[in-house]
Protein backbone atom coordinates (compact mmCIF):
# COMPACT_ATOMS: atom_id res chain seq x y z
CA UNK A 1 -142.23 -6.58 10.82
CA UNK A 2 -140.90 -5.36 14.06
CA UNK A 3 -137.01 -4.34 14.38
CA UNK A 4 -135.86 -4.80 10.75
CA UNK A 5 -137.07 -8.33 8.99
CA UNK A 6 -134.00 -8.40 6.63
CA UNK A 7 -131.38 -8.80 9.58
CA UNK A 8 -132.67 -11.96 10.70
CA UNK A 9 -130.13 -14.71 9.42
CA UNK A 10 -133.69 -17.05 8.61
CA UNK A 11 -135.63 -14.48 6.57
CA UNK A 12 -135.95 -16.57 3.51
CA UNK A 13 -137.45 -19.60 6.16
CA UNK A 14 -139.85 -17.05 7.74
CA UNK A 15 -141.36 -16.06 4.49
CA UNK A 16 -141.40 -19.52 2.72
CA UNK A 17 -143.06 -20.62 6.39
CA UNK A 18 -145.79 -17.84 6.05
CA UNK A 19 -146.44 -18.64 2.71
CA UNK A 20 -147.35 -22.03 3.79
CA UNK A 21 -149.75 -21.27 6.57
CA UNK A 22 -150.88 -18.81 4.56
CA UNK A 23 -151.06 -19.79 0.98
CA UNK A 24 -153.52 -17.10 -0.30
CA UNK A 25 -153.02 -14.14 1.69
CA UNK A 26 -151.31 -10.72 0.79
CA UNK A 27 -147.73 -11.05 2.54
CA UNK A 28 -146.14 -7.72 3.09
CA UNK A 29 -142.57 -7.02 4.37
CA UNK A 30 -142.05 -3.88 6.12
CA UNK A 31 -138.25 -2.95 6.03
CA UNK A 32 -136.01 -0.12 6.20
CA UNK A 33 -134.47 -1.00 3.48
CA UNK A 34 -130.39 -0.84 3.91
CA UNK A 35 -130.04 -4.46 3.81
CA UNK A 36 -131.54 -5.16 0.34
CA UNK A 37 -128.22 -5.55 -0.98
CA UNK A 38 -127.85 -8.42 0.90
CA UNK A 39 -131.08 -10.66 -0.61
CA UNK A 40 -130.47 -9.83 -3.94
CA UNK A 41 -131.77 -13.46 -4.41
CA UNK A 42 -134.96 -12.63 -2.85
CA UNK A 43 -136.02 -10.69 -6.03
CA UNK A 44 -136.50 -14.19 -7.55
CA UNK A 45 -139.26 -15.23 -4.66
CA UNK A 46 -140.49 -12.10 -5.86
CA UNK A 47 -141.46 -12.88 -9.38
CA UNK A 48 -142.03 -16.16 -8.40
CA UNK A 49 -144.77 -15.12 -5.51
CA UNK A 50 -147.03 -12.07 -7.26
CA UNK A 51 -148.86 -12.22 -3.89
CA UNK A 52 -145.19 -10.94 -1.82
CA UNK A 53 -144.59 -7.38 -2.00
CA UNK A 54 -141.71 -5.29 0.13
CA UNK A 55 -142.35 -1.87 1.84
CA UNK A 56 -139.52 0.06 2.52
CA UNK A 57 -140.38 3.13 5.27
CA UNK A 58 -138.33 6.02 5.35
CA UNK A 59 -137.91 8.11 8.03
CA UNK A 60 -135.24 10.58 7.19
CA UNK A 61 -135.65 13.11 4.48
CA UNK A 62 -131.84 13.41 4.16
CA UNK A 63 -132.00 9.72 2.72
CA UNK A 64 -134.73 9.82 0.47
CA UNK A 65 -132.58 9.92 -3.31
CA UNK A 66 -129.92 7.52 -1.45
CA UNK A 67 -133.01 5.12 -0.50
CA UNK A 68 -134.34 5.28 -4.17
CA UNK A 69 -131.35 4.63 -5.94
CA UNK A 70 -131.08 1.85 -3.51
CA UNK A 71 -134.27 0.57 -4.68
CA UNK A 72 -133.54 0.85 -8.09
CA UNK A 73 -130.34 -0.84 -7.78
CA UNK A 74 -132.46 -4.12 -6.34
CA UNK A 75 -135.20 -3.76 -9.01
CA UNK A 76 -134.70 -4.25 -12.94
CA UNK A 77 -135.71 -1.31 -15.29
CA UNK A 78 -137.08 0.15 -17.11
CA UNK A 79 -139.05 1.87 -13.99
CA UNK A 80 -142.53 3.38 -13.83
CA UNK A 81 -143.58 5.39 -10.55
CA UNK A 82 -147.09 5.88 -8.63
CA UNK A 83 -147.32 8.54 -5.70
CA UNK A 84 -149.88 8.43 -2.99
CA UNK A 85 -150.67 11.48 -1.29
CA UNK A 86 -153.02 10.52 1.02
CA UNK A 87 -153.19 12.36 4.25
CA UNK A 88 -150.55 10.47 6.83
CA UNK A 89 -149.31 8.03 4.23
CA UNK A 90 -147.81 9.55 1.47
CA UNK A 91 -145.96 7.18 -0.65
CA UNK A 92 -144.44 5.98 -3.81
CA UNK A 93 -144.21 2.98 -6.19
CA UNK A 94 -141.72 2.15 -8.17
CA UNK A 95 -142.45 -0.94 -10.26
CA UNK A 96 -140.03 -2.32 -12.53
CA UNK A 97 -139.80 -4.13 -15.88
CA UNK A 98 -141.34 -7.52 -14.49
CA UNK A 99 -143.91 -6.53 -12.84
CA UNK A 100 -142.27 -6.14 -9.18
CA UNK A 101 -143.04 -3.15 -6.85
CA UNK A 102 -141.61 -2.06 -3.81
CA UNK A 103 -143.87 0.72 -2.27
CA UNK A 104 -141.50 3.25 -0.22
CA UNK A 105 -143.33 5.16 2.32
CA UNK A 106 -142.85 8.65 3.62
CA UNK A 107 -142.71 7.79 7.37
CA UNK A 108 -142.28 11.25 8.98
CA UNK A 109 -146.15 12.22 9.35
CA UNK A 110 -147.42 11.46 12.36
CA UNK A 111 -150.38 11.45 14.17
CA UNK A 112 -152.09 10.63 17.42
CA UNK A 113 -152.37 6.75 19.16
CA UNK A 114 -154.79 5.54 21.30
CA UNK A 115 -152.80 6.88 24.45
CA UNK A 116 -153.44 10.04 25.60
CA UNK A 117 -150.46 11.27 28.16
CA UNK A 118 -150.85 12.53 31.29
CA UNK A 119 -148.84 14.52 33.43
CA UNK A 120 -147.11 12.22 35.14
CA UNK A 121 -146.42 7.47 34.53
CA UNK A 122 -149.97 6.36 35.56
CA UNK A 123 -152.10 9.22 34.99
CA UNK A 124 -152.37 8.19 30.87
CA UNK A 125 -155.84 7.35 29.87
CA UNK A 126 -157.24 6.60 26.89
CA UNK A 127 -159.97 8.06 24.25
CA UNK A 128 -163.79 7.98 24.47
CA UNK A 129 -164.90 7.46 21.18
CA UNK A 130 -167.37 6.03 19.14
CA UNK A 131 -166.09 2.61 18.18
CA UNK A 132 -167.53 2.73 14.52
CA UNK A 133 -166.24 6.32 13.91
CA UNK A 134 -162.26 5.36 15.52
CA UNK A 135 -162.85 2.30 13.09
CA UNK A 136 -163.52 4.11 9.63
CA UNK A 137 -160.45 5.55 9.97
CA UNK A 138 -158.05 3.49 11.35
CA UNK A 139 -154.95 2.49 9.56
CA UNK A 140 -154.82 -0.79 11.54
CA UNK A 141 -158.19 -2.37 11.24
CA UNK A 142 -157.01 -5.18 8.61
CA UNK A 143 -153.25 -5.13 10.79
CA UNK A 144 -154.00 -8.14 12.80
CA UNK A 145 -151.87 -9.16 15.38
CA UNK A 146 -150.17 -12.24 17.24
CA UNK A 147 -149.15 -12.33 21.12
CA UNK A 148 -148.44 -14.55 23.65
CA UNK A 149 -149.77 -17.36 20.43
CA UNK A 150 -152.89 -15.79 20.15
CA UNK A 151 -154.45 -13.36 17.11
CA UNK A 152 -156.54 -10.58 17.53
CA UNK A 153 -158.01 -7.76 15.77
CA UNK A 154 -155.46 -5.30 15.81
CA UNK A 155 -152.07 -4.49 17.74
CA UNK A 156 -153.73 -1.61 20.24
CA UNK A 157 -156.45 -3.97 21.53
CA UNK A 158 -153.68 -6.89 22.20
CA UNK A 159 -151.20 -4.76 24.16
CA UNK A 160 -153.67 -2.65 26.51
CA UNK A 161 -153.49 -4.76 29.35
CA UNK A 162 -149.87 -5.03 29.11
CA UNK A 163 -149.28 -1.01 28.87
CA UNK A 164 -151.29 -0.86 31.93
CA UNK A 165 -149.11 -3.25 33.73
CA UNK A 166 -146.02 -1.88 33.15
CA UNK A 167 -146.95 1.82 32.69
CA UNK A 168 -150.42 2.24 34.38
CA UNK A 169 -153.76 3.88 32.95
CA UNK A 170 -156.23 5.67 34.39
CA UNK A 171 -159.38 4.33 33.70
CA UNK A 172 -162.87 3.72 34.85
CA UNK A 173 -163.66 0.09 36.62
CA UNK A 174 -165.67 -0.83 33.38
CA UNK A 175 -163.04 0.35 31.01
CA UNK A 176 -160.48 -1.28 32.47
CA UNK A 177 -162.50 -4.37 32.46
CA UNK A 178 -163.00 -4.31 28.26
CA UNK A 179 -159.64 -3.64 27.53
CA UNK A 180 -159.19 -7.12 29.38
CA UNK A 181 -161.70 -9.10 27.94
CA UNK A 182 -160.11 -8.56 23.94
CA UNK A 183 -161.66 -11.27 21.93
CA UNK A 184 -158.50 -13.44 20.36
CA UNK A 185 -158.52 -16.68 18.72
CA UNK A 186 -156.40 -19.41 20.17
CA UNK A 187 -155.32 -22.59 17.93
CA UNK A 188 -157.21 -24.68 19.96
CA UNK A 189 -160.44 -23.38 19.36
CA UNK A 190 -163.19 -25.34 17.84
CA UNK A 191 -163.63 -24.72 13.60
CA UNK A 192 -167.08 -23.18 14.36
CA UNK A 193 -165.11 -20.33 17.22
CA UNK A 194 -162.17 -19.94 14.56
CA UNK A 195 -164.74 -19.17 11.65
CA UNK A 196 -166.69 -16.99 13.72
CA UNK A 197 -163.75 -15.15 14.75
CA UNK A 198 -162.40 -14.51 11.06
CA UNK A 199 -166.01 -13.64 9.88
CA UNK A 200 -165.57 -10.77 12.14
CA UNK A 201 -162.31 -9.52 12.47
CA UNK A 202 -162.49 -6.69 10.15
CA UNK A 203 -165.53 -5.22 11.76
CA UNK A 204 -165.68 -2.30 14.85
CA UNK A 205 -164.80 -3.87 17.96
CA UNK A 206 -165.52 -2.68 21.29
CA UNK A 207 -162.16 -1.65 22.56
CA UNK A 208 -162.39 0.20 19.09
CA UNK A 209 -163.34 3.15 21.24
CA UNK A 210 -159.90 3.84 23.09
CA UNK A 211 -159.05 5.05 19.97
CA UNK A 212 -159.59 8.67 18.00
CA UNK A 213 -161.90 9.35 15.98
CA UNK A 214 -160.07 12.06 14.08
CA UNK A 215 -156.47 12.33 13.48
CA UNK A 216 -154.47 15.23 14.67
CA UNK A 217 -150.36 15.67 12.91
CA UNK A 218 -147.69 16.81 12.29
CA UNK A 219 -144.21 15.79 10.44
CA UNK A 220 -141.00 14.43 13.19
CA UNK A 221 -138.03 14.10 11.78
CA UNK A 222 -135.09 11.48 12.69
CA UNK A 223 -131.88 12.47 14.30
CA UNK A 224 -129.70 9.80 14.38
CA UNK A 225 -127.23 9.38 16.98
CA UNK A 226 -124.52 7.45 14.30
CA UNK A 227 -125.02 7.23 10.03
CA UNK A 228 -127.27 5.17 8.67
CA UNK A 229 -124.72 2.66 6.29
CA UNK A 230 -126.18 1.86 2.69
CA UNK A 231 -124.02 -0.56 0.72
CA UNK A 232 -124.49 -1.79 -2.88
């Protein structure tokens, strides 16, 4: 994920490459979906992979029966659906005749990040929670992340230092000193430091407590500033 997956000329490497490192895992692709017309031969890594599932996420109401149809059109029928209404994440499932799903989620509720804005660039800070609390309900707990070649827990914990370079936080001395000292895993640490690491990584971290332990929201809506293009 990041930009849109299905533009990038070496998809069908990326995936094949992931499913190599990572032979057992869940793979997810998180897409936007207009370009499934053009990987109509993905659907056979599809049935080929049970493990490989697409998400589309859709942003724009005014899209949603264009975006379905669009789905449809990629999958084979007959269809059955599945709707998830949980709070923040509603979604639904449409699984076709062999078995494949693609889960399209209702990306206009929003709620609070770990920033909290100030009034002015350098005067954001960050919450005071408690880290086991801001953990039971994050979304991203078991969304690990890679940076600079290095995995950590989650996405908020890797890019902390680099918000505060570029943007500035205000912070106490000791805060500012955790949300440096993220534990990540490097490929050249020992098997013992690389087992440790994964034995761990879906527990409450310390830096788990810049963010909230409730979640405020509300729905946005996109405005685009030229159409979105969906082609069969």
């Amino acid at each position: 994920m990041g930009g849109e997956p299905l533009l990038n000329p070496e998809f069908d490497l990326w995936v094949s490459g992931l499913r190599k490192l990572w032979p057992r895992a869940n793979l997810a692709i998180a897409s936007n979906g207009t370009q499934l017309h053009k990987h109509k031969d993905f659907y056979q890594t599809l049935l080929q992979d049970p493990r490989l599932k697409i998400n589309v996420s859709l942003h724009n109401k005014q899209h949603k029966e264009v975006m379905l149809q669009h789905v449809k059109d990629f999958l084979t029928p007959p269809f059955t659906y599945s709707f998830d209404n949980m709070p923040y994440s509603q979604s639904l499932t449409i699984t076709d005749s062999n078995n494949i799903s693609i889960k399209i989620m209702y990306n206009w509720w929003f709620h609070q990040g770990a920033v909290i804005a100030g009034p002015e660039l350098g005067q954001h800070t960050l919450h005071q929670s408690n880290p086991e609390v801001a953990h039971s309900i994050c979304h991203s707990k078991t969304c690990h992340h890679f940076e600079n070649g290095r995995l950590y827990k989650c996405g908020p914990s890797a890019l902390f230092p680099e918000f505060d370079r570029q943007i500035g936080l205000t912070l106490l001395h000791e805060d500012r000193e955790l949300i440096n000292s993220v534990a990540s895993l490097r490929l050249e640490h020992s098997e013992e430091q690389k087992q440790q690491f994964l034995a761990q990584i879906d527990q409450p971290i310390p830096q788990c407590k810049f963010c909230p332990e409730y979640y405020q929201g509300q729905q946005i809506f996109a405005q685009e500033k030229k159409p979105v293009l969906f082609r069969r």
